[in-house]
N, C-alpha and C. Protein backbone atom coordinates (compact mmCIF):
# COMPACT_ATOMS: atom_id res chain seq x y z
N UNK A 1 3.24 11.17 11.26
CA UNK A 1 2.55 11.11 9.98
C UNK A 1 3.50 11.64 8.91
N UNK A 2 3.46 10.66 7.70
CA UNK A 2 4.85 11.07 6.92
C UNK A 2 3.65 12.24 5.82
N UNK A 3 4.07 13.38 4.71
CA UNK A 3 3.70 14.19 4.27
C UNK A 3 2.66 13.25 3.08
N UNK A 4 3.59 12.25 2.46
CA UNK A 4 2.18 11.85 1.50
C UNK A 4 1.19 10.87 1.87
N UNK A 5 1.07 11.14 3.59
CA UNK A 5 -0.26 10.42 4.64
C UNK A 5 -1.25 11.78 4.84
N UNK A 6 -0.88 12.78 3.87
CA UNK A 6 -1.75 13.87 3.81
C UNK A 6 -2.86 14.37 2.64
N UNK A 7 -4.17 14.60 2.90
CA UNK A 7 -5.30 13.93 1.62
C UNK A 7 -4.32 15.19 0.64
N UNK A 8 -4.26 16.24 0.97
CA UNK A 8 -3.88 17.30 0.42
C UNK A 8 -2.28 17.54 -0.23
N UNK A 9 -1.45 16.62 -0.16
CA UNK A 9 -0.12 16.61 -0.19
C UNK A 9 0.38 17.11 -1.61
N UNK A 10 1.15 18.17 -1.75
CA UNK A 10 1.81 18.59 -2.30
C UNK A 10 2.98 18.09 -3.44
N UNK A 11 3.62 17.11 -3.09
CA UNK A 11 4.66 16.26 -3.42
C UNK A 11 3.97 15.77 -4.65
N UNK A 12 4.89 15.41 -5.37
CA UNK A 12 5.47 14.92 -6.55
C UNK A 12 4.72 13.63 -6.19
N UNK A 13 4.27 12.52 -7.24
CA UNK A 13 4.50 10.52 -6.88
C UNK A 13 5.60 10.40 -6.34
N UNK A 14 6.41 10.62 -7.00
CA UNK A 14 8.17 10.24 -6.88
C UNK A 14 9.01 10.73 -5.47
N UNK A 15 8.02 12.59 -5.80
CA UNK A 15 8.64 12.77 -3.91
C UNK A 15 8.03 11.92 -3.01
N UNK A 16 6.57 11.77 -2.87
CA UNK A 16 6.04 11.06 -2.16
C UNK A 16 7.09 9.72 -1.77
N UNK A 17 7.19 8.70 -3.27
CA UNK A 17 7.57 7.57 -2.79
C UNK A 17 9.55 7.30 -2.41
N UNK A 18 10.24 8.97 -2.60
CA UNK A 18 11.20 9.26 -2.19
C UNK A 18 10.85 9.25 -0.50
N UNK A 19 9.95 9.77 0.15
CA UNK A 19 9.46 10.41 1.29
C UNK A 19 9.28 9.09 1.67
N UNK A 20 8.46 7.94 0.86
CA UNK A 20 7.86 6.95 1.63
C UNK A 20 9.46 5.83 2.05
N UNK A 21 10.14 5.28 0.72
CA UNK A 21 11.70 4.69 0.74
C UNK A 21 12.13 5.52 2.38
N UNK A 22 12.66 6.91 2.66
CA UNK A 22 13.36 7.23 3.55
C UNK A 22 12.45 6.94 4.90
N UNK A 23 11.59 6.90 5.18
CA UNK A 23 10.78 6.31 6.10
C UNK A 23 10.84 4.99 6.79
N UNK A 24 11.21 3.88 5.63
CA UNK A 24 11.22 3.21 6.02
C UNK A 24 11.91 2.52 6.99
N UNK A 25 11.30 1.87 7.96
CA UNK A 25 12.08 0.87 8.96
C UNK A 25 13.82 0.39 8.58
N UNK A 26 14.74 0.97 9.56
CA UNK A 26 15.57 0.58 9.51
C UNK A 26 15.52 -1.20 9.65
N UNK A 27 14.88 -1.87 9.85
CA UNK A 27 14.79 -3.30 9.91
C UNK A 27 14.51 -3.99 8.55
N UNK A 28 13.92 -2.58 8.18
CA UNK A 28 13.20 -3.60 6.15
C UNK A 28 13.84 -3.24 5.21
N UNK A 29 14.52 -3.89 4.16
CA UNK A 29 14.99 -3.97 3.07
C UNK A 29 14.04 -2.88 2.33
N UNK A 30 14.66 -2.12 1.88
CA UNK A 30 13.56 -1.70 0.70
C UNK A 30 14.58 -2.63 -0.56
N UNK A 31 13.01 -3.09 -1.30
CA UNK A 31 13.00 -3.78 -2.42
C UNK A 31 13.58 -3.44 -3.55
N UNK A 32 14.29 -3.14 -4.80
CA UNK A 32 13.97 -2.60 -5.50
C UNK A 32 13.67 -3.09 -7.02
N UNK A 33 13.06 -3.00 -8.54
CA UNK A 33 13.17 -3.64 -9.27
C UNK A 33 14.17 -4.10 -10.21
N UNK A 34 14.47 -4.84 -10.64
CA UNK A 34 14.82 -6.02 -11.33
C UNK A 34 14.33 -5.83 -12.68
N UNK A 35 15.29 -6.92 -13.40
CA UNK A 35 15.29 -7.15 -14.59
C UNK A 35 13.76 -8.34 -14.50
N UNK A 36 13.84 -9.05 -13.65
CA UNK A 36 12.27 -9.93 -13.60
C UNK A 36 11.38 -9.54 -13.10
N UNK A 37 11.58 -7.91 -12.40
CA UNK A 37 10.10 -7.62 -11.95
C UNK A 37 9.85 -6.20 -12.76
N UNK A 38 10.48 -5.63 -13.38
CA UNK A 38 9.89 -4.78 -13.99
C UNK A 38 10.03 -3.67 -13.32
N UNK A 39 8.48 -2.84 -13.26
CA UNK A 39 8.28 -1.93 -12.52
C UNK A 39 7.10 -2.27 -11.50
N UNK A 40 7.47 -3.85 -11.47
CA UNK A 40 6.25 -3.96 -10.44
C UNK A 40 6.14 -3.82 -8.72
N UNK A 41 7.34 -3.73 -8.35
CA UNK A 41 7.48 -3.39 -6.86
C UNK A 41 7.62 -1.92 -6.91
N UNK A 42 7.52 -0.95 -7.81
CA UNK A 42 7.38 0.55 -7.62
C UNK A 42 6.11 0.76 -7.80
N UNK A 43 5.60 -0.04 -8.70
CA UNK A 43 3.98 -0.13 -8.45
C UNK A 43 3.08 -0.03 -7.22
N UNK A 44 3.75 -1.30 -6.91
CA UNK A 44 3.36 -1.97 -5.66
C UNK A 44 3.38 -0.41 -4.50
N UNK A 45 4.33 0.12 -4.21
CA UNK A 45 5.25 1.11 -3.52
C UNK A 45 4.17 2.10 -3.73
N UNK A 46 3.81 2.78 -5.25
CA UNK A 46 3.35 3.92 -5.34
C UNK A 46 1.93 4.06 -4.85
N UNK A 47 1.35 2.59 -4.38
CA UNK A 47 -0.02 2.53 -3.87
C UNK A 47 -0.20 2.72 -2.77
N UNK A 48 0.64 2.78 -2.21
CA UNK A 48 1.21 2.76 -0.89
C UNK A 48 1.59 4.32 -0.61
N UNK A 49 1.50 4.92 -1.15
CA UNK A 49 1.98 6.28 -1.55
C UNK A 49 0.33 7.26 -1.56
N UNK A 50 0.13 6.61 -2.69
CA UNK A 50 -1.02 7.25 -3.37
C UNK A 50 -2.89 7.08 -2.24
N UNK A 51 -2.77 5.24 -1.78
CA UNK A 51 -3.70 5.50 -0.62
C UNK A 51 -3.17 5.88 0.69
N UNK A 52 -2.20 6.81 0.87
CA UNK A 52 -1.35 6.93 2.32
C UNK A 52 -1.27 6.39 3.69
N UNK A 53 -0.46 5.29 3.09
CA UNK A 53 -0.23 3.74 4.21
C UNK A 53 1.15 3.56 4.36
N UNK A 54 1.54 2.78 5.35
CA UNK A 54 2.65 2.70 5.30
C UNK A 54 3.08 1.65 5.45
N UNK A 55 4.37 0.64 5.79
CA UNK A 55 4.67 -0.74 5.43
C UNK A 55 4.20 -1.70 6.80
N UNK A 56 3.16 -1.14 7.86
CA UNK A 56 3.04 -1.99 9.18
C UNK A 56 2.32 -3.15 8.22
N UNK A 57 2.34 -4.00 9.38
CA UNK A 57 1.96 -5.34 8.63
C UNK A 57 -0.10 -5.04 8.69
N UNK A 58 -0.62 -4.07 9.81
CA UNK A 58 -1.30 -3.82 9.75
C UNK A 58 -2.25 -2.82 8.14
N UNK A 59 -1.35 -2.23 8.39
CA UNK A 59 -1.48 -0.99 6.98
C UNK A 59 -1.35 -1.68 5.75
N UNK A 60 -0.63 -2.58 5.88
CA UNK A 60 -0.03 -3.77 4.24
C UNK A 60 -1.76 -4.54 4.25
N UNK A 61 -2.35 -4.84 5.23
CA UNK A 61 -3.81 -5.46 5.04
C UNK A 61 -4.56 -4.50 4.78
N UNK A 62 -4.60 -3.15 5.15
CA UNK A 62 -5.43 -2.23 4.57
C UNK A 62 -5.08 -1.76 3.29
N UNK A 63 -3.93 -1.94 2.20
CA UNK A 63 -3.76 -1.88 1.42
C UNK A 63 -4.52 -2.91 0.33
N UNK A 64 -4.42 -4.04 0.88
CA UNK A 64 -4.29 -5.20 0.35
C UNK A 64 -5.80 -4.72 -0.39
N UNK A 65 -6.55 -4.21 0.24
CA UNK A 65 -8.35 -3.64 0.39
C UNK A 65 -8.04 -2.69 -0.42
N UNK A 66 -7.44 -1.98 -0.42
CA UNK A 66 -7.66 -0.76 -2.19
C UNK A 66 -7.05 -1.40 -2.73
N UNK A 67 -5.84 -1.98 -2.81
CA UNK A 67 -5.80 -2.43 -4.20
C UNK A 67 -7.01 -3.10 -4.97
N UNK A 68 -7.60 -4.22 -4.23
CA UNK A 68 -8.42 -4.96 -4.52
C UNK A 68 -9.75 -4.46 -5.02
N UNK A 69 -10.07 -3.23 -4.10
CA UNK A 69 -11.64 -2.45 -4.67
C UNK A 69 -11.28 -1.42 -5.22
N UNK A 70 -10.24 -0.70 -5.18
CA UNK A 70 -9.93 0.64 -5.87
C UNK A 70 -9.35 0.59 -6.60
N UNK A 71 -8.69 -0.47 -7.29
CA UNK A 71 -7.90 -0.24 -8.30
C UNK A 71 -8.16 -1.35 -9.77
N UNK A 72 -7.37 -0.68 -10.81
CA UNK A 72 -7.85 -1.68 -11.52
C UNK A 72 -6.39 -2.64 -12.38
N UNK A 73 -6.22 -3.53 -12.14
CA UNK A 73 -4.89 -4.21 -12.76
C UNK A 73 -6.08 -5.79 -12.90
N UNK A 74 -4.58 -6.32 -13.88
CA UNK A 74 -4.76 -7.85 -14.15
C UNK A 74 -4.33 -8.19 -13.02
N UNK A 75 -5.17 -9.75 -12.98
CA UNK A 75 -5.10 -10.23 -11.95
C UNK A 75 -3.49 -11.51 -12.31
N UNK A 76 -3.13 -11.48 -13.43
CA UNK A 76 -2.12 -12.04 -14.32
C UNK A 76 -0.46 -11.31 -13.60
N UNK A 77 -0.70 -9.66 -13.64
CA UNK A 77 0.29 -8.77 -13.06
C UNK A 77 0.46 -8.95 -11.36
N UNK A 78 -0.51 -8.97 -10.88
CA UNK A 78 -0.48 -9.33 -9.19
C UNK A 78 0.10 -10.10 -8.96
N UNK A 79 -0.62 -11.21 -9.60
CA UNK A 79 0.43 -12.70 -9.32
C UNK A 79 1.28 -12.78 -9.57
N UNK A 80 2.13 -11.91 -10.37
CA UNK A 80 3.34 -11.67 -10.75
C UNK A 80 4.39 -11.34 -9.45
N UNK A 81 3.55 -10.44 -8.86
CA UNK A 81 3.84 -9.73 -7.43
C UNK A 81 4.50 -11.00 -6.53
N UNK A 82 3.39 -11.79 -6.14
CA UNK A 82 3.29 -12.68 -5.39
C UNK A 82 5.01 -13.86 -5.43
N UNK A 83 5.03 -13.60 -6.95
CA UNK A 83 6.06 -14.91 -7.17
C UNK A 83 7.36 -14.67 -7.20
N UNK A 84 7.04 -13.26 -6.93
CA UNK A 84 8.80 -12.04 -6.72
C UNK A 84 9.18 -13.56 -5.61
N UNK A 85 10.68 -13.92 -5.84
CA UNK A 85 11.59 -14.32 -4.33
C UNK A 85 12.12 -13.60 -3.62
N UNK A 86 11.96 -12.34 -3.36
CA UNK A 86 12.03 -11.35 -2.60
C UNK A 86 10.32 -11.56 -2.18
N UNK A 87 9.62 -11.13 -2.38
CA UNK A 87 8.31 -11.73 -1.64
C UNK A 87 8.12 -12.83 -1.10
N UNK A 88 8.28 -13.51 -2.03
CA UNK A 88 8.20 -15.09 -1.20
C UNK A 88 8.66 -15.17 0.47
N UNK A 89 10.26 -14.43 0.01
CA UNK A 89 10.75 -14.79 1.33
C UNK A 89 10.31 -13.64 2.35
N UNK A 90 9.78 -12.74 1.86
CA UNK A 90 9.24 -11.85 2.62
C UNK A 90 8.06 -12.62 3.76
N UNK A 91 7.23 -13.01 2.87
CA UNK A 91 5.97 -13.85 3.23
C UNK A 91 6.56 -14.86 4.13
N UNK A 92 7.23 -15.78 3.98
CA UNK A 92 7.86 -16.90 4.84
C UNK A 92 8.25 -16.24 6.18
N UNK A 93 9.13 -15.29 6.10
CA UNK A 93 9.47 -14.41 7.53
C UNK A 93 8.47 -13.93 8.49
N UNK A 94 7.18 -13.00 7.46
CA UNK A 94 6.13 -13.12 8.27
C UNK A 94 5.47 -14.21 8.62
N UNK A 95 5.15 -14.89 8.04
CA UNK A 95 4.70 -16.21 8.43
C UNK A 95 5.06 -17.15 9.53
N UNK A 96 6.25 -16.78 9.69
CA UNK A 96 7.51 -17.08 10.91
C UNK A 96 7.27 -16.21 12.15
N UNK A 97 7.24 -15.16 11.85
CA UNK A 97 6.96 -14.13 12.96
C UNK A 97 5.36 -14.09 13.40
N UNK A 98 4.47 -13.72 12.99
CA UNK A 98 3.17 -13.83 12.89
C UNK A 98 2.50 -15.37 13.12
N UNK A 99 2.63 -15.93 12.59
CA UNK A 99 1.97 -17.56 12.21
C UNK A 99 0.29 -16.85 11.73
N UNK A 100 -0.18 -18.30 11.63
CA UNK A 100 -1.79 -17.98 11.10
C UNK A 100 -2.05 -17.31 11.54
N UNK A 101 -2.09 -17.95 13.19
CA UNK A 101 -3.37 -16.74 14.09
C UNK A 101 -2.94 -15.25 14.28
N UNK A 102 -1.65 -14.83 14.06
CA UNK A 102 -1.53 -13.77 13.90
C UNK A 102 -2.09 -13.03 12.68
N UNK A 103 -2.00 -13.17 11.52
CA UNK A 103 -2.59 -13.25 10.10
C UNK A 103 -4.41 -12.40 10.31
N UNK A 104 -4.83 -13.92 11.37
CA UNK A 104 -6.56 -14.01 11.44
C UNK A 104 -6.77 -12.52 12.40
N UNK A 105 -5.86 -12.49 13.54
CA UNK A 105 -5.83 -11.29 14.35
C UNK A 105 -5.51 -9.98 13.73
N UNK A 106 -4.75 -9.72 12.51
CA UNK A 106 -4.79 -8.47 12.28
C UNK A 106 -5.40 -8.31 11.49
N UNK A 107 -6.78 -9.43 10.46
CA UNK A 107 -7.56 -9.32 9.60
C UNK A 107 -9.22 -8.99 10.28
N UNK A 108 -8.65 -9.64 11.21
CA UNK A 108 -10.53 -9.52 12.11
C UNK A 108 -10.59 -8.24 12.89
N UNK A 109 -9.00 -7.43 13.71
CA UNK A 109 -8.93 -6.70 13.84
C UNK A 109 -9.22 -5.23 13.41
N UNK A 110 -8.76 -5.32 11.99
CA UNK A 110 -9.27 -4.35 10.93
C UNK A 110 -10.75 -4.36 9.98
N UNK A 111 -11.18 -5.13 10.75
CA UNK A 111 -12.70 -5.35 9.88
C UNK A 111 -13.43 -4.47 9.36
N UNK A 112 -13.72 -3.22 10.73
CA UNK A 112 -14.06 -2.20 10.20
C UNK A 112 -13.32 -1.54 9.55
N UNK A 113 -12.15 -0.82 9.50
CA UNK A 113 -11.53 -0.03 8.54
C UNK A 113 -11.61 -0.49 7.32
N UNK A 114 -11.17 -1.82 7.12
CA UNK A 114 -12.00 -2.42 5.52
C UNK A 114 -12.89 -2.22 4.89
N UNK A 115 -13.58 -2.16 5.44
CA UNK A 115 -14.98 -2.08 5.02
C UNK A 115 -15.19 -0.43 4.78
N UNK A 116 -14.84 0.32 5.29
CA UNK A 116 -14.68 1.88 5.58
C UNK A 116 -14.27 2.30 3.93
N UNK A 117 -12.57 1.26 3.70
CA UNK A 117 -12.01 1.57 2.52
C UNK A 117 -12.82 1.05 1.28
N UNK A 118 -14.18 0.01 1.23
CA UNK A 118 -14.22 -0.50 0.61
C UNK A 118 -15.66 0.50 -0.12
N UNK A 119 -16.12 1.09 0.95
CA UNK A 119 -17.07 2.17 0.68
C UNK A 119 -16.69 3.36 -0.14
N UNK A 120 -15.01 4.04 0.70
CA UNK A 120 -14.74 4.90 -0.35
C UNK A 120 -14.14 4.06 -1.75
N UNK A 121 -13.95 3.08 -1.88
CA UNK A 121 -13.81 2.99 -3.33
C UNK A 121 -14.88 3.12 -3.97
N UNK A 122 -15.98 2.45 -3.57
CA UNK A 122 -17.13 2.89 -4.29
C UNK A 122 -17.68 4.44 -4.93
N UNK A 123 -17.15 5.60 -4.37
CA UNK A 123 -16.99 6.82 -4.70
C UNK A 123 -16.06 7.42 -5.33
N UNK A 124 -14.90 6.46 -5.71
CA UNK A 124 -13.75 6.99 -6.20
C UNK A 124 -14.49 7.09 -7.75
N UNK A 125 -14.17 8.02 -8.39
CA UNK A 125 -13.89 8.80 -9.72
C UNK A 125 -13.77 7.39 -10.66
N UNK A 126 -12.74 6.85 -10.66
CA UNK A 126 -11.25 5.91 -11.40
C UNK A 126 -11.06 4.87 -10.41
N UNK A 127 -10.67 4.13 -10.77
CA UNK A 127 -9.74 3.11 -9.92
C UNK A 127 -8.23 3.63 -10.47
N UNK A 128 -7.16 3.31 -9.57
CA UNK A 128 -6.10 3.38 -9.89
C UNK A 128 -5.28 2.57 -10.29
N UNK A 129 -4.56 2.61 -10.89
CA UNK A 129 -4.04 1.92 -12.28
C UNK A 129 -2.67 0.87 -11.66
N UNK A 130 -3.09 0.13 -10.91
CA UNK A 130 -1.60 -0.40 -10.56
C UNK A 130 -0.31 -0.59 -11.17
N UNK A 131 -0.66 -0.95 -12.53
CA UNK A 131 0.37 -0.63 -13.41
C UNK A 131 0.31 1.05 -13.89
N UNK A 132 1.02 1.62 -12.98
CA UNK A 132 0.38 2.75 -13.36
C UNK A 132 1.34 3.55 -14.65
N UNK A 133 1.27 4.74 -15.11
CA UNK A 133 2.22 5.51 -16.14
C UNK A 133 2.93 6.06 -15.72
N UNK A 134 4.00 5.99 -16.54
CA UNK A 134 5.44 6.55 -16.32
C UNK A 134 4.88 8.45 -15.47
N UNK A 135 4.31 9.00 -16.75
CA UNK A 135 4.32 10.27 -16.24
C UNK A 135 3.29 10.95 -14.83
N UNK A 136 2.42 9.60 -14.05
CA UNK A 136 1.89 10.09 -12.71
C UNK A 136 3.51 10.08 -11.82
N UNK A 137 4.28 9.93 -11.83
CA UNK A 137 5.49 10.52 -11.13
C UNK A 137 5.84 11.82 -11.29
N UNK A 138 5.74 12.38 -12.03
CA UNK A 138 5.94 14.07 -12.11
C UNK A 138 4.56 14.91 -11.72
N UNK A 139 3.26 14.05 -11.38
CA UNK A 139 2.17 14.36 -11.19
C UNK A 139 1.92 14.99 -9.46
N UNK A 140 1.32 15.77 -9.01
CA UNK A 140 1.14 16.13 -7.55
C UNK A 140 0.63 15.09 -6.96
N UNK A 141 0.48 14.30 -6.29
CA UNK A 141 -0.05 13.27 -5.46
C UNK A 141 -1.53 13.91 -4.71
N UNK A 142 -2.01 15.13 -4.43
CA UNK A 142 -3.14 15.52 -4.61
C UNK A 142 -4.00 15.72 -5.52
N UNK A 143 -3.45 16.21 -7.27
CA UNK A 143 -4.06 15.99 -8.32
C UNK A 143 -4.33 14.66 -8.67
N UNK A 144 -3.58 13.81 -8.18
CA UNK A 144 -4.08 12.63 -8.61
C UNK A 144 -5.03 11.96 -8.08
N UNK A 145 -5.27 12.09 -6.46
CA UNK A 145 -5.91 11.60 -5.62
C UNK A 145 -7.41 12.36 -5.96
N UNK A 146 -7.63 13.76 -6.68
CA UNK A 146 -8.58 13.95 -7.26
C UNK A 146 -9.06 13.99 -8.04
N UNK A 147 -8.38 13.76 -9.17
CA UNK A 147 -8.52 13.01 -10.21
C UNK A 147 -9.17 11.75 -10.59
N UNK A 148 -8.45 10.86 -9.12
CA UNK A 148 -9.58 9.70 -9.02
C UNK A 148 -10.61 9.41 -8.33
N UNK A 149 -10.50 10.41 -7.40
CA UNK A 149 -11.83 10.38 -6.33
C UNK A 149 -11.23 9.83 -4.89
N UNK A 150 -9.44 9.92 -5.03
CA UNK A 150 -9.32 8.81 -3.48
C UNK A 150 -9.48 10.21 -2.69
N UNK A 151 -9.87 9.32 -1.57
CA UNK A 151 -10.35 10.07 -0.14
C UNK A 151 -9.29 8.87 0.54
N UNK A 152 -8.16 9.38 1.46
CA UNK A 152 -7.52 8.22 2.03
C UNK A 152 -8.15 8.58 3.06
N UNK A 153 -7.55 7.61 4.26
CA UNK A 153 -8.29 7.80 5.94
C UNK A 153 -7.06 8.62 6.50
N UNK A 154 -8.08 9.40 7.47
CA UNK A 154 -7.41 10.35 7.95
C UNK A 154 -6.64 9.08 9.32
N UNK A 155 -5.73 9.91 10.05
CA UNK A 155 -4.95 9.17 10.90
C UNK A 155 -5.76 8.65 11.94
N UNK A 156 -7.05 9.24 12.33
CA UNK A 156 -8.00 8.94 13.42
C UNK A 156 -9.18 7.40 13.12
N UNK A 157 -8.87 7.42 11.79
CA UNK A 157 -9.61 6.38 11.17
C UNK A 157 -8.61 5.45 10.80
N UNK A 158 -7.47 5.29 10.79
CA UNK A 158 -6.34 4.05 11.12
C UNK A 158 -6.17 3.86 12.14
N UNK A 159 -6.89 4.48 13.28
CA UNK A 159 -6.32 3.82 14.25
C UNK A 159 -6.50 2.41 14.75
N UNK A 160 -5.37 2.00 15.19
CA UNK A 160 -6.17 0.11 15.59
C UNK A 160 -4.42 -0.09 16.95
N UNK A 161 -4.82 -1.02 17.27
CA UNK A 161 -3.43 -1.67 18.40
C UNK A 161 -2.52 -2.48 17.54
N UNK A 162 -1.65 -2.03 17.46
CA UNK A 162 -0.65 -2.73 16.49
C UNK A 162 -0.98 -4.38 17.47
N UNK A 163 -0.25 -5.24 15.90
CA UNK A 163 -0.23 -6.63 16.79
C UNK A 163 1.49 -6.75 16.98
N UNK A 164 1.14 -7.54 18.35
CA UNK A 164 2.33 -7.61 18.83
C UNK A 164 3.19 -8.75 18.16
N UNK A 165 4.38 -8.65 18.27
CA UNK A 165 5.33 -9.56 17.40
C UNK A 165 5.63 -10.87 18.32
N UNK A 166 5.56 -11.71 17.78
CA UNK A 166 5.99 -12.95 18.86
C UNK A 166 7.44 -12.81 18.92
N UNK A 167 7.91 -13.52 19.81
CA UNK A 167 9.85 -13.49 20.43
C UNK A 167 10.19 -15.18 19.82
């Protein structure tokens, strides 16, 4: 469990998503932004941070669920997300690795935890700001999380069987 997968965490945004970058899978590119994306893949990153998830392809679908009920952005900026070519080709690889039925298997898989996350948004304070402000990076990642009302899931409530990767 990395430190900002903790409801209580101490850290900075920035340490957090310093903490979350060094974590990552020696296999995955970390992304970073561009003159065409802005600050939208640190965005992307700090939600990831802020509901304490991490990049499994499993956890990326439980994200997909706060962003969607807990947070509040244009739906204009998302799609923005989507049309990154660094995403694109992201998406194509999984798509390659996974295929559909892999897709349907780690969505039906997580049914309940969805639904889990979709309840605590309903209690959250705020939605969180996907485009979020410069200055929640100097912010504690626990003040913020109470600030808005997030309650992330504890590690016992992520649990699920990873899906296996096809060869």
């Amino acid at each position: 469990m990395y430190e900002y997968q903790k409801q209580d965490c101490d850290l900075t945004l920035q340490e957090g998503l310093d903490c979350y970058y060094k974590n990552f899978p020696e296999t995955t590119e970390i992304m970073a932004d561009n003159k065409e994306s802005g600050t939208l893949l640190r965005d992307h990153d700090c939600t990831h941070v802020i509901f304490g998830l991490d990049t499994s392809i499993e956890q990326e679908s439980i994200l997909d669920t706060w962003v969607l009920w807990g947070s509040k952005f244009q739906w204009k900026y998302i799609l923005k997300y989507q049309k990154l070519p660094e995403i694109q080709q992201l998406y194509k690889d999984l798509h390659k690795e996974f295929g559909i039925r892999g897709f349907l298997k780690v969505f039906w898989k997580l049914g309940g935890i969805k639904r889990k996350v979709i309840f605590r948004t309903f209690k959250m304070n705020k939605k969180w700001p996907f485009k979020m402000p410069e200055e929640y990076l100097c912010m504690k990642i626990s003040d913020l999380r109470e600030e808005h009302g997030i309650k992330i899931l504890l590690p016992e409530e992520r649990k699920y069987i990873p899906l296996e990767r096809s060869s």
